[in-house]
C-alpha atoms as a PDB file:
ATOM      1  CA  UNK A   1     -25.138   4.030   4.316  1.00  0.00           C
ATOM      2  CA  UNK A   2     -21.869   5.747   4.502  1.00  0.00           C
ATOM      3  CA  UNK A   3     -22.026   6.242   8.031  1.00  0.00           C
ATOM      4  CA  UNK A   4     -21.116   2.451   8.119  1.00  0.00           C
ATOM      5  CA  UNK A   5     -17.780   3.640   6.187  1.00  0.00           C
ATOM      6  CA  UNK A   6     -14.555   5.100   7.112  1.00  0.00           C
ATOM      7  CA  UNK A   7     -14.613   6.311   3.070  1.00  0.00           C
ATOM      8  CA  UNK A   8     -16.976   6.222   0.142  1.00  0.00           C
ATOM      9  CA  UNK A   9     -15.539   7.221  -3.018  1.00  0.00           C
ATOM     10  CA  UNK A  10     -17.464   7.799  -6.015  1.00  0.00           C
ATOM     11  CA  UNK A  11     -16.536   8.846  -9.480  1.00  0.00           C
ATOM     12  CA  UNK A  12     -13.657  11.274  -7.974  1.00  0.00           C
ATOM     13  CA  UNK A  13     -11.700  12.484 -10.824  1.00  0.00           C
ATOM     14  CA  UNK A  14      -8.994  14.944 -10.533  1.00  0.00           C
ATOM     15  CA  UNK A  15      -7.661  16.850 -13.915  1.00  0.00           C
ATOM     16  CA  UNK A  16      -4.464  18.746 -14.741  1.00  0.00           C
ATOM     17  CA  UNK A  17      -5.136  20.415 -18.127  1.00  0.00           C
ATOM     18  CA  UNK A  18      -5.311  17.680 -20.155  1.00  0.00           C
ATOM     19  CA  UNK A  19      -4.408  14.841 -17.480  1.00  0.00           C
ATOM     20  CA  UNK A  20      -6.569  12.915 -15.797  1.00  0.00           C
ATOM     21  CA  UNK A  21      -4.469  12.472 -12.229  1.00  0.00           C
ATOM     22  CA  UNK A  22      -7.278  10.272 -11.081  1.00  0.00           C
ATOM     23  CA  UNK A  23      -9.876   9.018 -12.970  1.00  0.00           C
ATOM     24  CA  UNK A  24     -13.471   8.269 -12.316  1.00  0.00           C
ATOM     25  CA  UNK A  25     -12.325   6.683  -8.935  1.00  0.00           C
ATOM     26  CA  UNK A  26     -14.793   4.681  -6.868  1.00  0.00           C
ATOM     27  CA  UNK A  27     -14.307   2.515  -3.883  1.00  0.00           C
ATOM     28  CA  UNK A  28     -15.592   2.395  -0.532  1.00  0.00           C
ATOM     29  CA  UNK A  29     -13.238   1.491   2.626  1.00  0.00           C
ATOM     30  CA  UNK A  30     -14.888  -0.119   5.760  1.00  0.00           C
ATOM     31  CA  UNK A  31     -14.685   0.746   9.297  1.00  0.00           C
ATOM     32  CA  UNK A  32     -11.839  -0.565  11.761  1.00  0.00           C
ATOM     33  CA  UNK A  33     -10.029  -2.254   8.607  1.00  0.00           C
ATOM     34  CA  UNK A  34      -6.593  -2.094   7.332  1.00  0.00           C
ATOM     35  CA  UNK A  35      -6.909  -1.168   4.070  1.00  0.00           C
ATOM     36  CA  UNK A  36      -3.904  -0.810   1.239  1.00  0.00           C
ATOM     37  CA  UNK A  37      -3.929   1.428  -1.274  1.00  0.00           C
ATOM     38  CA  UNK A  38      -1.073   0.798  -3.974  1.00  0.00           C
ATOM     39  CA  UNK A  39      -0.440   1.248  -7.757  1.00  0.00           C
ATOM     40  CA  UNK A  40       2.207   1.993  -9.720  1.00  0.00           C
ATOM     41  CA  UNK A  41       4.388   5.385  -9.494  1.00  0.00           C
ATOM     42  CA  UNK A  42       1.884   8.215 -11.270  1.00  0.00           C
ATOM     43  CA  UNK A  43      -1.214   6.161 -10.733  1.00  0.00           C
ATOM     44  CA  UNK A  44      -2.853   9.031  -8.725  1.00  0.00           C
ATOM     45  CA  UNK A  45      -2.276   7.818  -5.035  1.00  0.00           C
ATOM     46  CA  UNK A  46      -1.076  10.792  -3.597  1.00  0.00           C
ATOM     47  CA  UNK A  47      -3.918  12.975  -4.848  1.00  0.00           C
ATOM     48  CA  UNK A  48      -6.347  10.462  -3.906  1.00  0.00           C
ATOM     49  CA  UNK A  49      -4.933  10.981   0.062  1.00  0.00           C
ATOM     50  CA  UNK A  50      -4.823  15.260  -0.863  1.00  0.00           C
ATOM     51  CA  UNK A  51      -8.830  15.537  -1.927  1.00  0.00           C
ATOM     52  CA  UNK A  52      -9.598  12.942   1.157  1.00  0.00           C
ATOM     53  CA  UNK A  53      -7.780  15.593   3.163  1.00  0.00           C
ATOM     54  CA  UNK A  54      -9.143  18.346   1.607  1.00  0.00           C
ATOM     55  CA  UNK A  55      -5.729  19.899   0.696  1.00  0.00           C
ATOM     56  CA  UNK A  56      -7.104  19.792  -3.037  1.00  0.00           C
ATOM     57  CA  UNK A  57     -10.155  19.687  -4.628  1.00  0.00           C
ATOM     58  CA  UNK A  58     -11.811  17.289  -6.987  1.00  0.00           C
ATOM     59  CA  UNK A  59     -12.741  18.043 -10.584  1.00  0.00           C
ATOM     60  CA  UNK A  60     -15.746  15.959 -10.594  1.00  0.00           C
ATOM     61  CA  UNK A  61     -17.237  13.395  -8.259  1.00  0.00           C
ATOM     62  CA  UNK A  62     -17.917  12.527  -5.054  1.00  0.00           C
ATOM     63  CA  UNK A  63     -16.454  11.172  -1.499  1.00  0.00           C
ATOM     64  CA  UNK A  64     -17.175  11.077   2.353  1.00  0.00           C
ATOM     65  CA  UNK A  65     -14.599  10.821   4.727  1.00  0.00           C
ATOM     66  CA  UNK A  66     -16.501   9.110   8.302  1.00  0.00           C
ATOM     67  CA  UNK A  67     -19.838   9.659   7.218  1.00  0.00           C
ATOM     68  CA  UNK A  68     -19.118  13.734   5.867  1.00  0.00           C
ATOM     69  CA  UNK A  69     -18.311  14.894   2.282  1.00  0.00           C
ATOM     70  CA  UNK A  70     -15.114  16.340   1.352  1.00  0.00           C
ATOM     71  CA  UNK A  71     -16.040  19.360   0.412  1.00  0.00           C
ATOM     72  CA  UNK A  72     -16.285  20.527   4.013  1.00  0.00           C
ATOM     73  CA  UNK A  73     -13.441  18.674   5.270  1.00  0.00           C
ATOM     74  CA  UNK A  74     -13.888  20.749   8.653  1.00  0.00           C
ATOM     75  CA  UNK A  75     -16.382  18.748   9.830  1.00  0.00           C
ATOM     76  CA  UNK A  76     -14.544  15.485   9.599  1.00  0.00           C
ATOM     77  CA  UNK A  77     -10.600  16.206  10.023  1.00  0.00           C
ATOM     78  CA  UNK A  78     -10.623  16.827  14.237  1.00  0.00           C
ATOM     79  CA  UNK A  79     -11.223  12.656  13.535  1.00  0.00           C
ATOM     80  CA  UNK A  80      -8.257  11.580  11.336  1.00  0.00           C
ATOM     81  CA  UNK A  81      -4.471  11.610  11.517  1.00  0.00           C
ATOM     82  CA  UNK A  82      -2.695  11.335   8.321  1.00  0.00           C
ATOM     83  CA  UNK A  83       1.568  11.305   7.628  1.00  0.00           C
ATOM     84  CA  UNK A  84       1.521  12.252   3.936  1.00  0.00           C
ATOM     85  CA  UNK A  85       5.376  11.976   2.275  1.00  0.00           C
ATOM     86  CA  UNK A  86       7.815  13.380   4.443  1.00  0.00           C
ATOM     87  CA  UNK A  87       6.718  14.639   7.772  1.00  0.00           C
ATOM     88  CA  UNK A  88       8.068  18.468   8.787  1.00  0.00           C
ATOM     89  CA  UNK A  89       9.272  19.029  11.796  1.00  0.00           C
ATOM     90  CA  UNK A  90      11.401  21.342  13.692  1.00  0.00           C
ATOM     91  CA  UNK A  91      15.046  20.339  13.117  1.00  0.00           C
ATOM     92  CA  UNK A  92      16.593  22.087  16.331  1.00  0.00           C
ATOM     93  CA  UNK A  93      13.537  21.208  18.533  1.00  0.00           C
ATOM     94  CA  UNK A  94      13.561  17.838  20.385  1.00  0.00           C
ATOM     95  CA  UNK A  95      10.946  15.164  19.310  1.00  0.00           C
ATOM     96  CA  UNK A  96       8.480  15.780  22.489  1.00  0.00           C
ATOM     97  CA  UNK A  97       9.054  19.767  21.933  1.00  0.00           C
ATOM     98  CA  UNK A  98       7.835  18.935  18.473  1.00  0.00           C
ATOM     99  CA  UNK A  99       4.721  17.128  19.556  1.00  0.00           C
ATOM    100  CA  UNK A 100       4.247  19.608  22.083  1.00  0.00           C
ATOM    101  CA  UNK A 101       3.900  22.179  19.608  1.00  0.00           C
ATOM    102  CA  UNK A 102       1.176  20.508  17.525  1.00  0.00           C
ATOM    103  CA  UNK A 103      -0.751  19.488  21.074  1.00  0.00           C
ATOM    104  CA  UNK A 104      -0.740  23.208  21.598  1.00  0.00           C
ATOM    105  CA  UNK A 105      -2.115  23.933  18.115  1.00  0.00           C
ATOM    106  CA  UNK A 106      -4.610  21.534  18.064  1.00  0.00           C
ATOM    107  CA  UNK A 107      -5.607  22.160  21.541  1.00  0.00           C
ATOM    108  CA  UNK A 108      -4.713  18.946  22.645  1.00  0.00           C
ATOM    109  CA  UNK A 109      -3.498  17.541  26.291  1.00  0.00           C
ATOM    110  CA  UNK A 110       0.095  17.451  26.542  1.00  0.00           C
ATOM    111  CA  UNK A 111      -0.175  13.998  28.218  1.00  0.00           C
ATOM    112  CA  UNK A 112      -0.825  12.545  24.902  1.00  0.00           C
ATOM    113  CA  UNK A 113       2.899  13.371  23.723  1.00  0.00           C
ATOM    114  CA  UNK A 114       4.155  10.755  25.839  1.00  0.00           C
ATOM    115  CA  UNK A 115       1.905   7.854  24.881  1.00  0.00           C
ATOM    116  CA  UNK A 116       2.294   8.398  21.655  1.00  0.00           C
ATOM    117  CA  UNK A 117       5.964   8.851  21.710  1.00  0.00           C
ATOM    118  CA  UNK A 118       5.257   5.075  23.191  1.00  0.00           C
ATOM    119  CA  UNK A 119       3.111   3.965  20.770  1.00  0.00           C
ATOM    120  CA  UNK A 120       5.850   4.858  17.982  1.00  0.00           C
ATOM    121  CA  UNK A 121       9.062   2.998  19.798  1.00  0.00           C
ATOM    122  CA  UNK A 122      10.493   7.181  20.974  1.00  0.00           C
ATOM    123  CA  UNK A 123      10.330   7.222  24.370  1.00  0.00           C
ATOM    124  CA  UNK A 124      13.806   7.176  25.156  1.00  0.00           C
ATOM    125  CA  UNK A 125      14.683   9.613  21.850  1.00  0.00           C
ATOM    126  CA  UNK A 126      12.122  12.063  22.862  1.00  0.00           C
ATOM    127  CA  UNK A 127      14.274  14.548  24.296  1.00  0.00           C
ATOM    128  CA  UNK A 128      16.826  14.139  21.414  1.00  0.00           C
ATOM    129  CA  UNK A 129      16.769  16.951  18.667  1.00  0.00           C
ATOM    130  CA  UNK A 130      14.682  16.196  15.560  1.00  0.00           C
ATOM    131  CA  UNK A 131      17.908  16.884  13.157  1.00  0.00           C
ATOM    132  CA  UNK A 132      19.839  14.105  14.905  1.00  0.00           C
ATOM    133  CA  UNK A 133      17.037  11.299  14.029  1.00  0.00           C
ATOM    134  CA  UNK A 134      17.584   8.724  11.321  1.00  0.00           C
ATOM    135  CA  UNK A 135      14.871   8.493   8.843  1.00  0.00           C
ATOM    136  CA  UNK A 136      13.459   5.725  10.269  1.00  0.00           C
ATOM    137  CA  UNK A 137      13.020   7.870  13.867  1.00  0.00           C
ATOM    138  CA  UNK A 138      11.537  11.030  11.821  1.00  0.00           C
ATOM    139  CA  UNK A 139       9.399   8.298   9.653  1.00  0.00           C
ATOM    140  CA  UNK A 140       8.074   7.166  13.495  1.00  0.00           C
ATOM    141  CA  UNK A 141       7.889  10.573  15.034  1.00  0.00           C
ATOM    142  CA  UNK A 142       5.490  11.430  12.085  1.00  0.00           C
ATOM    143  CA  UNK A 143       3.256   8.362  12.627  1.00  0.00           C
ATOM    144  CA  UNK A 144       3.422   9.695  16.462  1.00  0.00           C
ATOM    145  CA  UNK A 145       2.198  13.254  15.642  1.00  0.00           C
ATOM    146  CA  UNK A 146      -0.493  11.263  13.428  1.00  0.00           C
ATOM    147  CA  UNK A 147      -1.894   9.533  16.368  1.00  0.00           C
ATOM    148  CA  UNK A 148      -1.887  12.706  18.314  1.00  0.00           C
ATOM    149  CA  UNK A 149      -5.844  13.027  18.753  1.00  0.00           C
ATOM    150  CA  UNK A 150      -6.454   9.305  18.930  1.00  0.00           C
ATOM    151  CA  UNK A 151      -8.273   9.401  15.394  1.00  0.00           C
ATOM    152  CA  UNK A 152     -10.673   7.510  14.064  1.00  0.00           C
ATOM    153  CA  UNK A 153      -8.944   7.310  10.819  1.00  0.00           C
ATOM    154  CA  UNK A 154      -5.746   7.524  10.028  1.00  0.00           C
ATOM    155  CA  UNK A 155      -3.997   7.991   6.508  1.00  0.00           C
ATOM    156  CA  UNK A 156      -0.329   6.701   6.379  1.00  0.00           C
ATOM    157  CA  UNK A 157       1.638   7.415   2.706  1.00  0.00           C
ATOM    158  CA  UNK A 158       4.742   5.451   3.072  1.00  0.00           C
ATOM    159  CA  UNK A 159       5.133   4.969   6.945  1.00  0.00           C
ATOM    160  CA  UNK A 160       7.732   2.603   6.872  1.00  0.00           C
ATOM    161  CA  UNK A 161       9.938   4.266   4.901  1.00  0.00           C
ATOM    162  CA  UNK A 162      13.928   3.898   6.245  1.00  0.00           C
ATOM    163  CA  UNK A 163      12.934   1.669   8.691  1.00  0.00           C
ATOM    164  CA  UNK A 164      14.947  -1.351   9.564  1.00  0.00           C
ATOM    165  CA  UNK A 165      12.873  -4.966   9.217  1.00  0.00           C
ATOM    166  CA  UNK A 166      12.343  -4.612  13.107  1.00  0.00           C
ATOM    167  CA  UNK A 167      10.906  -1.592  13.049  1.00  0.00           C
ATOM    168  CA  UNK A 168       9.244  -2.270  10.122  1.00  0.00           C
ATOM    169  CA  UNK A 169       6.916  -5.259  12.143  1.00  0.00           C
ATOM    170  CA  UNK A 170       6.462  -2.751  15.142  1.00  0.00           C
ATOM    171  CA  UNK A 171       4.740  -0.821  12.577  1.00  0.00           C
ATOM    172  CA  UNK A 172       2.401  -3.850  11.076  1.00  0.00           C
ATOM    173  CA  UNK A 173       1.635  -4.424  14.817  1.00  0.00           C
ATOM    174  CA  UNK A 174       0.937  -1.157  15.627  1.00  0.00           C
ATOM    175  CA  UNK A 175      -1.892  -0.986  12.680  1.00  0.00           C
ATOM    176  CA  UNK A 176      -3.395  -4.138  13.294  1.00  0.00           C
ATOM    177  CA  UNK A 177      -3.557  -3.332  17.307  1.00  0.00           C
ATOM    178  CA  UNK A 178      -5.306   0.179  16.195  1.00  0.00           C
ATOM    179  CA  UNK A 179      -7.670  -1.469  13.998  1.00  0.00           C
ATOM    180  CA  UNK A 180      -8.636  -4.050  16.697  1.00  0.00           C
ATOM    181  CA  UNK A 181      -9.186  -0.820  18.836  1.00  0.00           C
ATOM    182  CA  UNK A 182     -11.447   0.260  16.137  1.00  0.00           C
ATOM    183  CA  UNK A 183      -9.247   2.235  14.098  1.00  0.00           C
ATOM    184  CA  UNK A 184      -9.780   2.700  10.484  1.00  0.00           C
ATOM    185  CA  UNK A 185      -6.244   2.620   8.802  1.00  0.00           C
ATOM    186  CA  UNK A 186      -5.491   3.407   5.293  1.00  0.00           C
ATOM    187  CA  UNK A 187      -2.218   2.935   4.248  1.00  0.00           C
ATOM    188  CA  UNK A 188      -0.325   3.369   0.653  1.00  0.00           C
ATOM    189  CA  UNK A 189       3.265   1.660   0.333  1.00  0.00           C
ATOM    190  CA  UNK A 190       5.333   0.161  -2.175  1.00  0.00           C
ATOM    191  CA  UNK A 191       6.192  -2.255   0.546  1.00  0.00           C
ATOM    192  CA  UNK A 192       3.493  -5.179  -1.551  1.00  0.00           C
ATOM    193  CA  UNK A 193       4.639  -7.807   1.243  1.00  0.00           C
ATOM    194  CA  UNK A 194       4.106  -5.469   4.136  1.00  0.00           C
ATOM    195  CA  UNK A 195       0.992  -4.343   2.755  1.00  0.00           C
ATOM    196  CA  UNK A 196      -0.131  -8.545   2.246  1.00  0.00           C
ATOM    197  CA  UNK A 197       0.947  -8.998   5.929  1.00  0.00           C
ATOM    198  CA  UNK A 198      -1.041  -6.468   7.488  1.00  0.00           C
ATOM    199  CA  UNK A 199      -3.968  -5.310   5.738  1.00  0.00           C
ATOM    200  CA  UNK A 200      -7.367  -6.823   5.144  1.00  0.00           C
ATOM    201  CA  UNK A 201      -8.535  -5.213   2.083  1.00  0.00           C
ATOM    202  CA  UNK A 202      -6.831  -3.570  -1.007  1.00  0.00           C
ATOM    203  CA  UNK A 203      -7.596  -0.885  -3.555  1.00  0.00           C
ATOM    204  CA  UNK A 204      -5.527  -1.136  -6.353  1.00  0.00           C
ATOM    205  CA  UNK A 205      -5.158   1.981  -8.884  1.00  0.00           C
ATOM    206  CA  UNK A 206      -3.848   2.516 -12.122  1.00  0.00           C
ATOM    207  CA  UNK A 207      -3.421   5.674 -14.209  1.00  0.00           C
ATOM    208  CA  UNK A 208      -5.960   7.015 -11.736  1.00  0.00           C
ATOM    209  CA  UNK A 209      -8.475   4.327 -12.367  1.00  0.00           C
ATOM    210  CA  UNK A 210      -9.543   1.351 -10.210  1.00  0.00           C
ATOM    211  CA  UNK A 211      -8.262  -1.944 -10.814  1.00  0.00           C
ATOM    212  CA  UNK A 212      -9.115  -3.920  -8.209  1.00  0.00           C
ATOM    213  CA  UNK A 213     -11.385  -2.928  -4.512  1.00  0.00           C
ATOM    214  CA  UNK A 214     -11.852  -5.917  -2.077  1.00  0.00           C
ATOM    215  CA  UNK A 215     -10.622  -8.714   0.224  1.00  0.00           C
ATOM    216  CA  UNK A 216      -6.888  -9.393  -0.444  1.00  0.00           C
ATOM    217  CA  UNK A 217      -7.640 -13.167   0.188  1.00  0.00           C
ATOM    218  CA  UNK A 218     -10.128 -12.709  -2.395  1.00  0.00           C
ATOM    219  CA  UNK A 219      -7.938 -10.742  -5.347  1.00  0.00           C
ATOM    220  CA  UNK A 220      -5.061 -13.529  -4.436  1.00  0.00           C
ATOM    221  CA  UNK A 221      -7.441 -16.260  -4.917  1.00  0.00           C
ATOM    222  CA  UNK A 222      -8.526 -15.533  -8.164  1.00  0.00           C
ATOM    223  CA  UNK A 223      -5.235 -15.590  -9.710  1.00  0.00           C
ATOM    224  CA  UNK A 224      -3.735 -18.853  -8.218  1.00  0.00           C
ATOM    225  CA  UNK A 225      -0.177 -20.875  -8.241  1.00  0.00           C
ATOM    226  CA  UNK A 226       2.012 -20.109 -10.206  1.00  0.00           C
ATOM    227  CA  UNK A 227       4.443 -22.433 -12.325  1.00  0.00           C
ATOM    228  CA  UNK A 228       7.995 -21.074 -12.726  1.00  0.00           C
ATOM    229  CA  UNK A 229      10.101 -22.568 -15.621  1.00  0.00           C
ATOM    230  CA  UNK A 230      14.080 -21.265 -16.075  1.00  0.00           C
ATOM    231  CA  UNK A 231      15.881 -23.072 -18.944  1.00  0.00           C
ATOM    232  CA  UNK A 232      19.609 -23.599 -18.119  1.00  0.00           C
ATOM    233  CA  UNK A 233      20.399 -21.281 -21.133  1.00  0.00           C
ATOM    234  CA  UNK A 234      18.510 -17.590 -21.271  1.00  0.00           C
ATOM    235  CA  UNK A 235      18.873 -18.094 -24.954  1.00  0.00           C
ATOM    236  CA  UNK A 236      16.057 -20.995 -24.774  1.00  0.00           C
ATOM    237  CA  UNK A 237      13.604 -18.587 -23.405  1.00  0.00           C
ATOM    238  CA  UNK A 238      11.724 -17.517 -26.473  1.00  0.00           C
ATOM    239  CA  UNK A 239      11.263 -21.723 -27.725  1.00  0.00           C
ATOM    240  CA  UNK A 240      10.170 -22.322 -23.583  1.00  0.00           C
ATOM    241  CA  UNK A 241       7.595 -19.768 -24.412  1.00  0.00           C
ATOM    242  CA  UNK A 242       6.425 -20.852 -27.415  1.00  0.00           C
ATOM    243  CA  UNK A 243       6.187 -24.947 -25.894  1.00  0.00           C
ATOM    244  CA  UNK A 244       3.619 -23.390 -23.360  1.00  0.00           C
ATOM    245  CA  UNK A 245       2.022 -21.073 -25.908  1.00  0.00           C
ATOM    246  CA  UNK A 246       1.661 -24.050 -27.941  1.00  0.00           C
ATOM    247  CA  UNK A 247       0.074 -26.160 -25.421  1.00  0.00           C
ATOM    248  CA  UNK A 248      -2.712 -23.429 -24.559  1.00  0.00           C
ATOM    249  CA  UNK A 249      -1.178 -21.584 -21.495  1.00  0.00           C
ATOM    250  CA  UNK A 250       0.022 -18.068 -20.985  1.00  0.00           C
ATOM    251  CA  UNK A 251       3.633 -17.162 -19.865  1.00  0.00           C
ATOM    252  CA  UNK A 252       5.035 -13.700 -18.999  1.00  0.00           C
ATOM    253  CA  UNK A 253       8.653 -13.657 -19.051  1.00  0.00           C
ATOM    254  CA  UNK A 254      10.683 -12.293 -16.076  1.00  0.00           C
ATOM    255  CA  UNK A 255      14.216 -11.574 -16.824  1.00  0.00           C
ATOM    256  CA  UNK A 256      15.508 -15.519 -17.047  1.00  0.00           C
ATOM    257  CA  UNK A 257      12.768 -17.204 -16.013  1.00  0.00           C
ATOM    258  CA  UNK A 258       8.963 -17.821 -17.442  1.00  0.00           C
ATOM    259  CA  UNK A 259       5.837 -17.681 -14.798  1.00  0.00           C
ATOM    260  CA  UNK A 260       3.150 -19.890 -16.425  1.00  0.00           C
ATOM    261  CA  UNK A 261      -0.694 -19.634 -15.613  1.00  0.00           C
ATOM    262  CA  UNK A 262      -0.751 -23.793 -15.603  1.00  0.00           C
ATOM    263  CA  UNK A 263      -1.840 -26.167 -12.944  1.00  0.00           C
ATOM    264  CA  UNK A 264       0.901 -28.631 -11.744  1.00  0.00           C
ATOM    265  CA  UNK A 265      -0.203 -31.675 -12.850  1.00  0.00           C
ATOM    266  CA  UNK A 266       1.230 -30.048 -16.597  1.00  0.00           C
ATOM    267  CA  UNK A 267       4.268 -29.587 -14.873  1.00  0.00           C
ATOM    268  CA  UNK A 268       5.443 -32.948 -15.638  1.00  0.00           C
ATOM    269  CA  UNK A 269       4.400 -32.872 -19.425  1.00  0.00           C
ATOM    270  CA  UNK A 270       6.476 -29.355 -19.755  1.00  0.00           C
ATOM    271  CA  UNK A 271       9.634 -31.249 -18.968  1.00  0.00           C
ATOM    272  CA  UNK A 272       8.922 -34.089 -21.350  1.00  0.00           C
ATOM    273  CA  UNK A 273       8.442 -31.278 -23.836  1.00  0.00           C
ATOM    274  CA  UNK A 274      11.626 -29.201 -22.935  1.00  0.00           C
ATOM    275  CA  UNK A 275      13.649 -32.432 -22.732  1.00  0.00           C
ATOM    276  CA  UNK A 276      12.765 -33.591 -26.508  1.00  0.00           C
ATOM    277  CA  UNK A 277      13.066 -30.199 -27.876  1.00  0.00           C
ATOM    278  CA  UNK A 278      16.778 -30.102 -26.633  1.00  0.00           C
ATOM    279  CA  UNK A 279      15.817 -27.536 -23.276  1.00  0.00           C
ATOM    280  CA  UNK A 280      17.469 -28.493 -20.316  1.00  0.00           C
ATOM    281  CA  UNK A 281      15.697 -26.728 -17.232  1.00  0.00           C
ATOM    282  CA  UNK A 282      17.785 -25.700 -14.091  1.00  0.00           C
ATOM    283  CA  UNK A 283      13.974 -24.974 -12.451  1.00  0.00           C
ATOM    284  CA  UNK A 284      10.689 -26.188 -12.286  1.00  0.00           C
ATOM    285  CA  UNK A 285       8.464 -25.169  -9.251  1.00  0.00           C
ATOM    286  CA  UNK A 286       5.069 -23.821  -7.864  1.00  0.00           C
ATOM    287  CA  UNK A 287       4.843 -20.364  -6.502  1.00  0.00           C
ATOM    288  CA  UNK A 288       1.752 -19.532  -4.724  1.00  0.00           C
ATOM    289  CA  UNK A 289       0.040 -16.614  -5.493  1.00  0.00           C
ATOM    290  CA  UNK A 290       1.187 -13.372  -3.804  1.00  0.00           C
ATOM    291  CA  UNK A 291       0.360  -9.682  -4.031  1.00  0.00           C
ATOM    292  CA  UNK A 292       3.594  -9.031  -5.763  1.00  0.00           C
ATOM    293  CA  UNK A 293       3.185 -10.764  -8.549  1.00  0.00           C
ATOM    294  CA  UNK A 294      -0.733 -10.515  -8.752  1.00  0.00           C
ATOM    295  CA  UNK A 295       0.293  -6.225  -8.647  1.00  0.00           C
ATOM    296  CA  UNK A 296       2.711  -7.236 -11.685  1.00  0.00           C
ATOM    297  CA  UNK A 297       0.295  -9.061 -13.432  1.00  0.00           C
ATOM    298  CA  UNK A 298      -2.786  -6.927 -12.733  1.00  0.00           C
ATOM    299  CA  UNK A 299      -0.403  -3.430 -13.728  1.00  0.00           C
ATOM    300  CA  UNK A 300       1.284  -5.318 -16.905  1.00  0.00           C
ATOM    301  CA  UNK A 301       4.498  -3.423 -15.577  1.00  0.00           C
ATOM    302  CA  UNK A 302       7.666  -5.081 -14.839  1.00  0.00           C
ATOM    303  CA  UNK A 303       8.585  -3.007 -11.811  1.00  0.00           C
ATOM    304  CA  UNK A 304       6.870  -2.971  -8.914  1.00  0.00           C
ATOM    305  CA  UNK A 305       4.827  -0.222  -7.812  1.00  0.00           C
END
């Protein structure tokens, strides 16, 4: 039933010409979760979030946004706030003058603008112009305008871009506090250790197709520890590789360092072998498994997203 879902996609493709911008899509997002949605730059995130919103339309395939399909998005967006890239404002208008304007269009009560201009950290900036805000303050007066109607989803692209690491945890509390209120949050970020920190489930895309749709605990899980290896000379790299290559392990090589798929008890044996093949190592540890590095190895990029 996709009543029981904030969003059921299925098979939502969106073409360019010849360019699949996403690509056979499916995933389904559950109610009062924090959900991530990340992928590389150009893996179709951003026109995922447009045909949810109904800003453009699919080229084949299906989704429902609470329970209604997008292709009659009036029905359904009244009930979801979204901040999509940069929000527009006013610049010579004050922040509440600015959310006063949108609680007139949307035929909202004006005693709204000053609980979310609470909710957001803006009470005391409210009266200041919106030209004279950092980023971080327009980045939080967007969120505010998002929460306007007290949705019951909301879709944030980036919301903690140019914020400090302060504000940036005012915002991680903010979502989980809405989702325990029963808000349905889906948020896209590069931020991969904000987006661990906060949300329950992940969908991860790539060139417009699904890579992984579940638990986070789940996805990170599956890939386990990690053993990194850094011989004291970058120019040993390529034998280090080839000692673990040798011994039946895979190792993806990250600028002067190796991150092994091994358990630790090999650990050991790896600096017996180093040490008689003339490798000195300057590091030898366990990383556990993060979404970082399960994005990197997941993506095969060498970036993050």
């Amino acid at each position: 039933m996709t009543d029981n879902l904030a969003i059921s996609v299925q098979g939502l493709t969106k073409s360019f010409g010849d360019r699949h911008a996403v690509d056979n899509l499916t995933f389904d997002l559950q109610r009062s979760n924090v959900t991530g949605f990340v992928g590389p730059n150009g893996a179709g995130k951003s026109t995922t979030i447009r045909m949810l919103l109904g800003l453009i339309q699919p080229s084949a395939g299906t989704a429902t946004v609470l329970g209604h399909p997008i292709s009659d998005p009036g029905t359904y967006l009244s009930r979801v706030g979204a901040l999509v890239e940069a929000p527009a404002f006013y610049p010579q208008l004050s922040g509440y003058r600015n959310l006063l304007a949108l609680t007139r269009l949307a035929r909202l009560p004006a005693s709204r603008i000053n609980e979310v201009l609470d909710i957001a950290g803006l009470t005391d900036r409210g009266k200041d112009r919106f030209k004279d805000y950092s980023l971080g303050m327009k980045q939080r007066l967007g969120i505010a305008a998002a929460l306007l109607q007290n949705p019951e989803l909301l879709i944030l692209d980036e919301p903690t871009n140019g914020l400090d690491p302060a504000g940036i945890v005012e915002i991680r509390m903010l979502l989980r506090e809405l989702s325990q209120q029963g808000t349905s949050v889906l948020v896209s970020s590069h931020n991969l250790s904000e987006i661990q920190a906060v949300c329950h489930e992940i969908v991860l895309i790539k060139n417009g197709g699904l890579l992984w749709s579940g638990p986070i605990d789940t996805l990170l899980a599956s890939h386990g520890a990690t053993l990194v290896v850094a011989p004291e000379h970058a120019t040993d790299i390529g034998a280090l590789a080839a000692l673990v290559a040798n011994a039946g392990y895979t190792a993806n090589t990250r600028d002067d360092h190796l991150e092994i798929r091994a358990p630790q008890s090999w650990a050991a044996e790896l600096n017996r072998q180093a040490m008689n093949a003339g490798i000195t190592l300057r590091e030898l540890a366990m990383r556990d498994a993060n979404l970082e590095q399960t994005f990197l190895d997941l993506t095969d990029t060498g970036v993050t997203p």
